[in-house]
Every structure is written in C-alpha cells, then in structure tokens.
Protein backbone atom coordinates (compact mmCIF):
# COMPACT_ATOMS: atom_id res chain seq x y z
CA UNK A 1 120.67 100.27 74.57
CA UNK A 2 117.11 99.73 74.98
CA UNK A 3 115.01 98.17 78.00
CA UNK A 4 114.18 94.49 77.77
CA UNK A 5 110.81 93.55 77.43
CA UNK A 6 108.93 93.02 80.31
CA UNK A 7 105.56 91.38 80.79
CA UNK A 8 102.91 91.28 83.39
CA UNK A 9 101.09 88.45 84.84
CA UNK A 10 98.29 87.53 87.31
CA UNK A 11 99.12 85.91 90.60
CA UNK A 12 95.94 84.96 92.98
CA UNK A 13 94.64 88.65 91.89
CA UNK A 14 97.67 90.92 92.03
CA UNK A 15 99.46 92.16 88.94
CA UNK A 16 103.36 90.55 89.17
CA UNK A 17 105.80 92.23 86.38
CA UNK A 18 108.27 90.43 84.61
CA UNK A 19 111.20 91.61 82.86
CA UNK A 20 113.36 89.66 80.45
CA UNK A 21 110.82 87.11 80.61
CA UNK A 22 112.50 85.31 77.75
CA UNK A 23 115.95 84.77 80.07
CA UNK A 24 116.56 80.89 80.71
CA UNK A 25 116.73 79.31 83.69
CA UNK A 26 117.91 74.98 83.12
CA UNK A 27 119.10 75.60 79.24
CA UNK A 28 121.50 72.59 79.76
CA UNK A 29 118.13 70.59 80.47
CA UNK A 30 116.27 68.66 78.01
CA UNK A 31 113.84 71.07 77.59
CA UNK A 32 114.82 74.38 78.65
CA UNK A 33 112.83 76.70 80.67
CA UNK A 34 112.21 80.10 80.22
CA UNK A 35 111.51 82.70 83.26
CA UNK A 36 108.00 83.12 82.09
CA UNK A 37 107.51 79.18 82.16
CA UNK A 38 109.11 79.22 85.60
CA UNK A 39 106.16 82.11 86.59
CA UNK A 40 103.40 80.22 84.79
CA UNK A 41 103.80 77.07 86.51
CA UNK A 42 103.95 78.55 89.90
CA UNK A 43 101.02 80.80 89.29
C-alpha cells in the first residue's frame, strides 16, 4: 500500500505538514471542503 500524499505549508513562518490533504471534511455541504482548504483559510 503506498503512503498518501502529504504536503507542506507555511504558517506565520514555520513549515506545518499535511498528509492526505485531499481528505474531506463537510462533503454533505454545498461545497465541500477539503483538509487543505480547511489549512489555507486558517493560515
């Protein structure tokens, strides 16, 4: 099985990895929103 793909992204300066950053977090919603969305719009 191989290792999902994981990303990293900049928070305020620090280096904050991400794996599966494709998993969904509200699918039922509208528009659904992925865990790198979630990340983006916090950071």
């Amino acid at each position: 099985m191989a290792k999902a793909e994981a990303i990293a992204i900049d928070a305020g300066g620090r280096e904050v990895r991400l794996s599966n950053p494709r998993k969904l977090y509200f699918a039922e919603a509208e528009a659904a929103v992925s865990k790198r969305d979630l990340a983006e719009y916090y950071v």
